[in-house]
Protein backbone atom coordinates (compact mmCIF):
# COMPACT_ATOMS: atom_id res chain seq x y z
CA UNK A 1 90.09 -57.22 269.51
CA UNK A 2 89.41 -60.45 270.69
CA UNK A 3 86.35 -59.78 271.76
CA UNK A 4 85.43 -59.01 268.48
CA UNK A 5 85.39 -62.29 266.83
CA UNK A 6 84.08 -64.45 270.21
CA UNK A 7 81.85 -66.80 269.04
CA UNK A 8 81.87 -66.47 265.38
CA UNK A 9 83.77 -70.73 265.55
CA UNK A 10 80.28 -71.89 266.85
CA UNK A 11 78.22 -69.61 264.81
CA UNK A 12 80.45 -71.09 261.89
CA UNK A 13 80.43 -74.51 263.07
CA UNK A 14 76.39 -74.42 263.14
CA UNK A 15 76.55 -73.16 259.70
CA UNK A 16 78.64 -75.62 257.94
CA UNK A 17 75.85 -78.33 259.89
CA UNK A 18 72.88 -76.49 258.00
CA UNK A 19 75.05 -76.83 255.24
CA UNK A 20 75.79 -80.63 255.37
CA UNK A 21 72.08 -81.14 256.48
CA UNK A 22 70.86 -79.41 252.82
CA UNK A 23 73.81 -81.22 250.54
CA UNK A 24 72.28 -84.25 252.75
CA UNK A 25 68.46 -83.37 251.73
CA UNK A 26 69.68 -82.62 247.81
CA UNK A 27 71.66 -86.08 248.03
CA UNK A 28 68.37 -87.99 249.34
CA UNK A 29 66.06 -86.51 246.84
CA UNK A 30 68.65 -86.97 244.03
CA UNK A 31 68.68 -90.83 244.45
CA UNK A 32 64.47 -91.00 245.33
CA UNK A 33 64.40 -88.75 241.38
CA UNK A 34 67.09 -91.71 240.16
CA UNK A 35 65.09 -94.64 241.71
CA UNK A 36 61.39 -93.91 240.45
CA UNK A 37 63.00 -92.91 237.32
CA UNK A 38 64.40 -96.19 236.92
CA UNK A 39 61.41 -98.06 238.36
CA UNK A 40 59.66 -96.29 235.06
CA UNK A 41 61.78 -97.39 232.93
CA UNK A 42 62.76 -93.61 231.87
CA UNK A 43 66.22 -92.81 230.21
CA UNK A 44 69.23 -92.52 232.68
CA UNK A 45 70.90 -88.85 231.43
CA UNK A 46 73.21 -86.94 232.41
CA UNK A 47 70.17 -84.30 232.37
CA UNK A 48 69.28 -84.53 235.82
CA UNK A 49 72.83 -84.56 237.44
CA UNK A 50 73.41 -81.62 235.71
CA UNK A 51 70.59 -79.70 237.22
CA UNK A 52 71.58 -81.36 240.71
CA UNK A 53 74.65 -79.30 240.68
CA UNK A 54 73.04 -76.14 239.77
CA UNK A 55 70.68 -76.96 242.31
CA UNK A 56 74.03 -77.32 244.45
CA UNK A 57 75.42 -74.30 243.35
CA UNK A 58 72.32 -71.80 244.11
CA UNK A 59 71.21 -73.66 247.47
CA UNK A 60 75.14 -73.61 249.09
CA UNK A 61 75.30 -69.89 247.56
CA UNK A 62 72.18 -69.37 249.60
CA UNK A 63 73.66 -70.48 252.72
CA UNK A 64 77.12 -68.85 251.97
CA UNK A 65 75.15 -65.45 251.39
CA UNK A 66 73.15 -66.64 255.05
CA UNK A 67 76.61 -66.99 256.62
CA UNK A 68 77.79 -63.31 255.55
CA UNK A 69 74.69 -61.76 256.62
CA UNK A 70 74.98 -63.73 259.96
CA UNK A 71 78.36 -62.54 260.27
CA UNK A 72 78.05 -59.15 260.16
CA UNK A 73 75.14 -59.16 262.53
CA UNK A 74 77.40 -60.73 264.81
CA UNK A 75 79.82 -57.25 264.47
CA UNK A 76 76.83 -55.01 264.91
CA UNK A 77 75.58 -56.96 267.29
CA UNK A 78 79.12 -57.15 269.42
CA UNK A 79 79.24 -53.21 269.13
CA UNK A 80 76.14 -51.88 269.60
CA UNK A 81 74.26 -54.84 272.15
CA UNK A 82 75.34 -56.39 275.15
CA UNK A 83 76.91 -60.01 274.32
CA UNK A 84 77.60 -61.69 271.35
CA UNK A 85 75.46 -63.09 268.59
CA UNK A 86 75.98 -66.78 268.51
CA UNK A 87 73.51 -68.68 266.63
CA UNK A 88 73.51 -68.09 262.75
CA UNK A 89 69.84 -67.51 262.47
CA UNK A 90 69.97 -66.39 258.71
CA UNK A 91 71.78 -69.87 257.68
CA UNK A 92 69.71 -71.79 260.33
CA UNK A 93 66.48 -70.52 258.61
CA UNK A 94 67.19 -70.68 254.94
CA UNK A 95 68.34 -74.12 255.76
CA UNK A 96 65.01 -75.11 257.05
CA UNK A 97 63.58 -73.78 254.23
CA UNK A 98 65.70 -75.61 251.51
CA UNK A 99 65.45 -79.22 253.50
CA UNK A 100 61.81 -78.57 253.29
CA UNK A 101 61.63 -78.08 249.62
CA UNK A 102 63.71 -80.88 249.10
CA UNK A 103 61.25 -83.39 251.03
CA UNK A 104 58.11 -81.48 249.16
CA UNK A 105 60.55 -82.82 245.84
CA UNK A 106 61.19 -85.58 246.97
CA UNK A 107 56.91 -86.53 247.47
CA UNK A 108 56.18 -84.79 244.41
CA UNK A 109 58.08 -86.24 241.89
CA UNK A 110 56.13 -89.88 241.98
CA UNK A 111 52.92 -88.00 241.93
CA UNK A 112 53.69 -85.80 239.33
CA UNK A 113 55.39 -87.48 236.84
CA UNK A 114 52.78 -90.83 237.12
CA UNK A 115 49.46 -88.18 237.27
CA UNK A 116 51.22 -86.70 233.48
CA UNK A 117 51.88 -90.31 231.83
CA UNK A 118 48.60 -91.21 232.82
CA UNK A 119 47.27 -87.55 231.50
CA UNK A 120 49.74 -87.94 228.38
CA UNK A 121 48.14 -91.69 227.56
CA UNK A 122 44.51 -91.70 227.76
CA UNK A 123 44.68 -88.15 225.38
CA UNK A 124 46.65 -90.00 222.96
CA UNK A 125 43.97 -93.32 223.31
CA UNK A 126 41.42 -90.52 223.13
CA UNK A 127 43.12 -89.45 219.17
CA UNK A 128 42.83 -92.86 218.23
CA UNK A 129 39.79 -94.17 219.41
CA UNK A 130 36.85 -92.49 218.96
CA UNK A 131 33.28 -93.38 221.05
CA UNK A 132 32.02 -95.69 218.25
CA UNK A 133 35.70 -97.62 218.53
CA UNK A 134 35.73 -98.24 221.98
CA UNK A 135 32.27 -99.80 222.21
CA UNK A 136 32.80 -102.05 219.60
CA UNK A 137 36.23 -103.48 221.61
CA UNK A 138 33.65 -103.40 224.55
CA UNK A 139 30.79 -105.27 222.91
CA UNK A 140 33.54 -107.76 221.41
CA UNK A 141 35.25 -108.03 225.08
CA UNK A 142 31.64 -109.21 226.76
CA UNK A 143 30.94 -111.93 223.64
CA UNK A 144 33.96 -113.50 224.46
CA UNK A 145 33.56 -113.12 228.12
CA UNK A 146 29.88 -114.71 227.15
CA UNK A 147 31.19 -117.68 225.25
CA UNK A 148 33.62 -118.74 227.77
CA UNK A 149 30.73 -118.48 230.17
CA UNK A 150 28.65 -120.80 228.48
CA UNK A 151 31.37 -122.86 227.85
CA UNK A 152 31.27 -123.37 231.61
CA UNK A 153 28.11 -123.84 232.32
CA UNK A 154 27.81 -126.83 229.66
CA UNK A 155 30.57 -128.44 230.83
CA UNK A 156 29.08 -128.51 234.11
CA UNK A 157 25.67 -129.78 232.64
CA UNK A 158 23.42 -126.89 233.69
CA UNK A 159 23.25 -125.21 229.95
CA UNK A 160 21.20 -122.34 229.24
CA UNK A 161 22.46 -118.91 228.24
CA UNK A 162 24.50 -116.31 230.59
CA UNK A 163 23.02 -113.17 231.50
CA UNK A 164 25.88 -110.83 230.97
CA UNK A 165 24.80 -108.71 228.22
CA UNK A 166 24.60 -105.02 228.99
CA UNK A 167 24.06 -101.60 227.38
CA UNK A 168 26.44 -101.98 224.96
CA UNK A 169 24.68 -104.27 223.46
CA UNK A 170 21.49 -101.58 222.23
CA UNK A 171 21.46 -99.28 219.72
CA UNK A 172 23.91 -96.10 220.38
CA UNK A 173 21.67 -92.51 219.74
């Protein structure tokens, strides 16, 4: 009977590692998520710790499910192979897989979140200002830049007028 259960403490052992390695991956992109939502200046709920432990709850449950199918491979395997079946290959690999979403998170989130303010901004600017809008803030930006130009160039003595006006500055069709 002992036979039986040889090697299922290191096959256990390894699991509860892929285990601490994922909780370890979850924890890392849990604080990135906090950070660059504080960097943005984006509302601290309770929101995202919330899904965290659901996240918790389905990954572990993942691994638990791993360890149960690795287990009873380990029985087959002990009756029907030579040896024993050490290494919990299920947990192992569905470990792998969940630290490697977690990094692909963990990358995402900056990009993703910045690339859908930026998307969410210019289509409201885009409501509110139409074409005819926009070049007149244009044509008013370059007369100022203009006058402060010439500004310069008298106070230096040369005079004469700056040659900064552009497009904007002819008739729109």
């Amino acid at each position: 009977m002992r036979e039986i259960f040889e090697g299922l403490g290191v096959m256990y052992i390894l699991s509860v590692v892929a285990m601490i390695a994922v909780i370890f991956a979850m924890a890392v992109d849990f604080v990135s998520g906090w950070r660059k939502a504080k960097m943005r200046g984006d509302e601290h709920t309770s929101y995202a710790a919330s899904r965290t432990l659901t996240k918790f709850l389905i990954y572990e449950g993942i691994l638990i499910i791993g360890v149960c199918i690795d287990t009873m491979i380990h029985f087959a395997w002990d009756m029907f192979m030579e040896g024993s079946y050490y290494v919990p290959l299920m947990t192992i690999g569905w470990g792998i897989i969940l630290c490697v979403v977690e990094a692909w998170s963990v990358k995402e989130k900056a990009d993703k979140k910045a690339r859908k303010r930026m998307d969410e901004a210019s289509a409201a600017l885009a409501k509110v200002l139409d074409k005819e809008t926009v070049l007149e803030l244009l044509r008013a930006q370059m007369k100022d830049r203009d006058s402060v130009l010439e500004e310069k160039k008298e106070r230096k003595g040369k005079g004469g007028k700056a040659a900064t006006r552009t497009i904007l500055d002819k008739d729109d069709n």
